[in-house]
N, C-alpha and C. Protein backbone atom coordinates (compact mmCIF):
# COMPACT_ATOMS: atom_id res chain seq x y z
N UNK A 1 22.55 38.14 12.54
CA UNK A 1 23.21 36.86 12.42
C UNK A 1 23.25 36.40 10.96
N UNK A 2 22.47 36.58 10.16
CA UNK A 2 22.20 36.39 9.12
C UNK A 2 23.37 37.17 8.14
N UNK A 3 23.17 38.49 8.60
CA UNK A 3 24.81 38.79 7.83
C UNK A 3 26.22 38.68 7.96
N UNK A 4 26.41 37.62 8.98
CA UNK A 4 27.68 37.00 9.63
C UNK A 4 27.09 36.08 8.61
N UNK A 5 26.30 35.31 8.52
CA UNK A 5 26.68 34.00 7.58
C UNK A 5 26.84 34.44 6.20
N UNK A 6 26.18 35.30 5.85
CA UNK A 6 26.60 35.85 4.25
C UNK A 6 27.90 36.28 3.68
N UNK A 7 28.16 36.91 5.17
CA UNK A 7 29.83 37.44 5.02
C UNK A 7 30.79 36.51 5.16
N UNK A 8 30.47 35.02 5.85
CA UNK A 8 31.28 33.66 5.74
C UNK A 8 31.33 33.09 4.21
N UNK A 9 30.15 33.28 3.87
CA UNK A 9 29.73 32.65 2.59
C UNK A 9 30.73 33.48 1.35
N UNK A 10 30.32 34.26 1.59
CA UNK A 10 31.14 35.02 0.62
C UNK A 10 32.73 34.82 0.35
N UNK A 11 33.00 34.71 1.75
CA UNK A 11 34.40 35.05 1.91
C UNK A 11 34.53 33.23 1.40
N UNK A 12 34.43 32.19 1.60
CA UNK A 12 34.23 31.19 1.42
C UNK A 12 34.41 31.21 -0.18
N UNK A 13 33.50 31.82 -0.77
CA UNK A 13 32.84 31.72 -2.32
C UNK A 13 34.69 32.35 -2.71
N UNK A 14 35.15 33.32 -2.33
CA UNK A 14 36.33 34.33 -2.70
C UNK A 14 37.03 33.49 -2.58
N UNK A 15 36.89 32.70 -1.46
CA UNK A 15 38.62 32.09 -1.21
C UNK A 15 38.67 30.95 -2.24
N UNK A 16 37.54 30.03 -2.59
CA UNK A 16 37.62 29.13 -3.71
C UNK A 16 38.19 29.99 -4.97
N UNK A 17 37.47 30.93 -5.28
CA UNK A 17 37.57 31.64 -6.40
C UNK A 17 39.09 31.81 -6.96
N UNK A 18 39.98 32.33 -5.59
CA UNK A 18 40.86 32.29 -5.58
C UNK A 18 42.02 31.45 -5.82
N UNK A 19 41.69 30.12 -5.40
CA UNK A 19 42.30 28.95 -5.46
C UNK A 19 42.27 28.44 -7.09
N UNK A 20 40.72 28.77 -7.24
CA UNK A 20 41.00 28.24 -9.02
C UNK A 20 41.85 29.10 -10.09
N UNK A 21 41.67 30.11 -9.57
CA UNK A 21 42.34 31.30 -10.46
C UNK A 21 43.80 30.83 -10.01
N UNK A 22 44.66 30.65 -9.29
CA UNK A 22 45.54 29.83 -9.24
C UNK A 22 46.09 28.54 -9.64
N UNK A 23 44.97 27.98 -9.74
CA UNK A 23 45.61 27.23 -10.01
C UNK A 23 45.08 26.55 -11.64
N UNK A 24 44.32 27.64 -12.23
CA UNK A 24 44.41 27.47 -14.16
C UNK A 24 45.32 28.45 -13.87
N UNK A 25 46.29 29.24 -13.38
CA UNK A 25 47.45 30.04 -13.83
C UNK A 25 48.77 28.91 -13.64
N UNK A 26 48.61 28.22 -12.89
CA UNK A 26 49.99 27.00 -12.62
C UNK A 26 49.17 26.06 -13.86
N UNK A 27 48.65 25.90 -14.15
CA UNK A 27 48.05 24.90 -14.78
C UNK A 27 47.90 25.41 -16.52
N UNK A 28 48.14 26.62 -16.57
CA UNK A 28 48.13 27.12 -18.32
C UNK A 28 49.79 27.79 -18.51
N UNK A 29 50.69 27.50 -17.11
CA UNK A 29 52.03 27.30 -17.19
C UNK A 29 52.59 26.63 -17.47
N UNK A 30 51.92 25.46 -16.47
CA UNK A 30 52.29 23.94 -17.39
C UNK A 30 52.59 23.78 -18.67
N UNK A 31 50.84 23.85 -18.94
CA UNK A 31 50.55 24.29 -20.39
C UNK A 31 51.47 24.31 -21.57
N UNK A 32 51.88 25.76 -21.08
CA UNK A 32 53.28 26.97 -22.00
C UNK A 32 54.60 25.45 -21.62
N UNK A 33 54.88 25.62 -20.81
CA UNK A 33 55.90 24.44 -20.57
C UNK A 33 56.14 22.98 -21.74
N UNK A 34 55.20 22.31 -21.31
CA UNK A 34 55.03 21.11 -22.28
C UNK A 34 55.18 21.54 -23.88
N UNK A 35 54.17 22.88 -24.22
CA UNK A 35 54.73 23.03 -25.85
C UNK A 35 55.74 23.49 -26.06
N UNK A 36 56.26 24.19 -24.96
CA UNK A 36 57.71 24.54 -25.36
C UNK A 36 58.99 23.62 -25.97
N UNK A 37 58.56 22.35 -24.65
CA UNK A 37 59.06 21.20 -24.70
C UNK A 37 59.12 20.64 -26.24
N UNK A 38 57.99 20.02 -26.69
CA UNK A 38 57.04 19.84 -27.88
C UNK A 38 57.66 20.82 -28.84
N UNK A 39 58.04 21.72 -28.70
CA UNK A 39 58.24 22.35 -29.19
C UNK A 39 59.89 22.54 -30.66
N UNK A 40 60.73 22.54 -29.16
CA UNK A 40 61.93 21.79 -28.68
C UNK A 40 62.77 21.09 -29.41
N UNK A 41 61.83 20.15 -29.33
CA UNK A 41 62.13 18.32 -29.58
C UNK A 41 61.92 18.50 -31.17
N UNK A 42 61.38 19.54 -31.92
CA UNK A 42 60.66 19.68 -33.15
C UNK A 42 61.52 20.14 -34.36
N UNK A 43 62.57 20.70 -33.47
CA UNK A 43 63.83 21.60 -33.82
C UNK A 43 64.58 20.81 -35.14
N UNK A 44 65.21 21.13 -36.18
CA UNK A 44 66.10 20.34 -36.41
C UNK A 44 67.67 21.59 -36.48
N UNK A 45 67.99 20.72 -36.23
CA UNK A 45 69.72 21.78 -36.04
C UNK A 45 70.34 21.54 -37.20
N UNK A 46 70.95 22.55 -38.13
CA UNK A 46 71.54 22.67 -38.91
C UNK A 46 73.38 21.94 -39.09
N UNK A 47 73.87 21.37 -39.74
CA UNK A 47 75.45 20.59 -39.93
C UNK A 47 75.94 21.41 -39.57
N UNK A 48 77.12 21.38 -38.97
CA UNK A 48 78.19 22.21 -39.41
C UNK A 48 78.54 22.55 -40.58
N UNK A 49 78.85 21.63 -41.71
CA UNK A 49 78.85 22.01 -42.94
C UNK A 49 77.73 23.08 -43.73
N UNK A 50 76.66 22.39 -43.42
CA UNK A 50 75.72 23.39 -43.89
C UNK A 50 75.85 25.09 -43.11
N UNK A 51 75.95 24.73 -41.83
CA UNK A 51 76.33 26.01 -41.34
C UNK A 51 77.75 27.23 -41.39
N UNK A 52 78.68 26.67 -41.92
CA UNK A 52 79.84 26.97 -42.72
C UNK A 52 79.32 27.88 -44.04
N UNK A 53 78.57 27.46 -44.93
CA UNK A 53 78.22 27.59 -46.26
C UNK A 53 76.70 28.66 -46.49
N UNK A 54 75.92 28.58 -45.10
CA UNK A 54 75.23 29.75 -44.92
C UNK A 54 76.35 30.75 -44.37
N UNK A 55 76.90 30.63 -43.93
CA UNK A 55 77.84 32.07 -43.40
C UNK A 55 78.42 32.43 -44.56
N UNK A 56 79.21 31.89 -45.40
CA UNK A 56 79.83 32.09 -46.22
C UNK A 56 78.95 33.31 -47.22
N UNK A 57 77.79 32.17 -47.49
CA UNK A 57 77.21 32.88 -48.16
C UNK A 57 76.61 34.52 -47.62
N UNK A 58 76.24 34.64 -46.37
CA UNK A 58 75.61 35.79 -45.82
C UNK A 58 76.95 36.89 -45.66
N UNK A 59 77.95 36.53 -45.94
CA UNK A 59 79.29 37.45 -45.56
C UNK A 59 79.35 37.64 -46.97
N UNK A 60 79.31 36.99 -48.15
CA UNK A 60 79.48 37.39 -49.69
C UNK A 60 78.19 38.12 -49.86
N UNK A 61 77.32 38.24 -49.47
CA UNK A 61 75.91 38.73 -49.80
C UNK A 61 76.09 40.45 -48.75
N UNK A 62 76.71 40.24 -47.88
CA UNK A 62 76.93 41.68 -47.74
C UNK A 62 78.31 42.18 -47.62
N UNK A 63 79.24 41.50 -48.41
CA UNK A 63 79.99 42.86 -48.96
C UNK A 63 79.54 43.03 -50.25
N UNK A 64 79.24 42.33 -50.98
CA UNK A 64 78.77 42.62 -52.41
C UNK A 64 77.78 43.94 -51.98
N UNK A 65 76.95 43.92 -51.03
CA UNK A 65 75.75 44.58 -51.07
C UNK A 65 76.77 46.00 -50.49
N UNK A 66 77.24 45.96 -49.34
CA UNK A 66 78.41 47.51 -49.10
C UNK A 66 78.52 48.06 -50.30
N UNK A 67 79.86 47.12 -51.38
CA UNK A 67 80.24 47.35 -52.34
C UNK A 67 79.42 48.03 -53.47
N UNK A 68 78.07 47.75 -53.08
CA UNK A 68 77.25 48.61 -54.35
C UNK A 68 76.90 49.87 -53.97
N UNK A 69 76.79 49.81 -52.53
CA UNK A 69 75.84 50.75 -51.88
C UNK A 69 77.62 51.91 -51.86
N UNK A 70 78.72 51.75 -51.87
CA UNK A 70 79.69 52.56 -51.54
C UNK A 70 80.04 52.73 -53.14
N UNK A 71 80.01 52.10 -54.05
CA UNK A 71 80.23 52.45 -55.89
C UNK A 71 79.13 53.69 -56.17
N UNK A 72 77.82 53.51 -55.52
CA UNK A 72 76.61 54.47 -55.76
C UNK A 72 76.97 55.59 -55.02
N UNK A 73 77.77 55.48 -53.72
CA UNK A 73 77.91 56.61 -53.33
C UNK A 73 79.11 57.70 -54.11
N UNK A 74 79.96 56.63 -54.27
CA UNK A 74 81.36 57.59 -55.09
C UNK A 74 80.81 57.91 -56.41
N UNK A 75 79.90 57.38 -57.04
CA UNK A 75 79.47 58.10 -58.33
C UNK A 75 78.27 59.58 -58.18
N UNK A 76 77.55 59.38 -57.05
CA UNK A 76 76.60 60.28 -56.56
C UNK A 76 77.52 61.35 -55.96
N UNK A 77 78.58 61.19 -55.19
CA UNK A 77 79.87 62.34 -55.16
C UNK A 77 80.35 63.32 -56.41
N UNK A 78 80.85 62.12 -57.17
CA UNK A 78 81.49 62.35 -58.20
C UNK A 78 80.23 63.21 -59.13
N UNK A 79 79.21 63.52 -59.32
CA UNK A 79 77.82 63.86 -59.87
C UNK A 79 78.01 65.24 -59.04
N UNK A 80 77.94 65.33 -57.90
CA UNK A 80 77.45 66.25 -56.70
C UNK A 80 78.49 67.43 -57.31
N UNK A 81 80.23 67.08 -57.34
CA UNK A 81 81.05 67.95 -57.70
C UNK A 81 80.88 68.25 -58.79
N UNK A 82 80.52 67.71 -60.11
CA UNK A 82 80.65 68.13 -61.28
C UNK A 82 79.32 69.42 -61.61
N UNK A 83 78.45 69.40 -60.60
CA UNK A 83 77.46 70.44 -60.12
C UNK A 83 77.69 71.52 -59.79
N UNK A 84 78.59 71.55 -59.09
CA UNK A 84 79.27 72.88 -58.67
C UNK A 84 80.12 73.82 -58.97
């Protein structure tokens, strides 16, 4: 009889166990949730204008950058044949 109550107990002890482990997992979701939120709200969004003028700039910043990388190649050609 004694190990019918141990085996209640236990199962008892598990099933709490269980419940908490559940519920710090909904509860450190939350958590993630709210700073996301917090998070969010923290944002600042860029103008349109300003965002116009970063593009601009990131589209001049790589063709210039092609443009060097394809001048280095036609001279490294132009090198390669005069080798041969």
């Amino acid at each position: 009889m004694a190990k019918k109550e141990e085996k209640e107990i236990k199962k008892k002890v598990t099933e709490k166990q269980k419940k908490k482990e559940k519920e710090s997992l909904m509860s450190k979701i939350r958590n993630f949730i709210r700073g996301v939120k917090q998070e969010w709200k923290r944002i600042k969004w860029p103008s349109k204008k300003s965002m116009i003028k970063y593009s601009i700039a990131t589209i001049i910043f790589i063709v210039s950058c092609s443009l060097f990388f394809y001048i280095i190649d036609v001279i490294l050609a132009f090198l390669h044949t005069l080798g041969k």
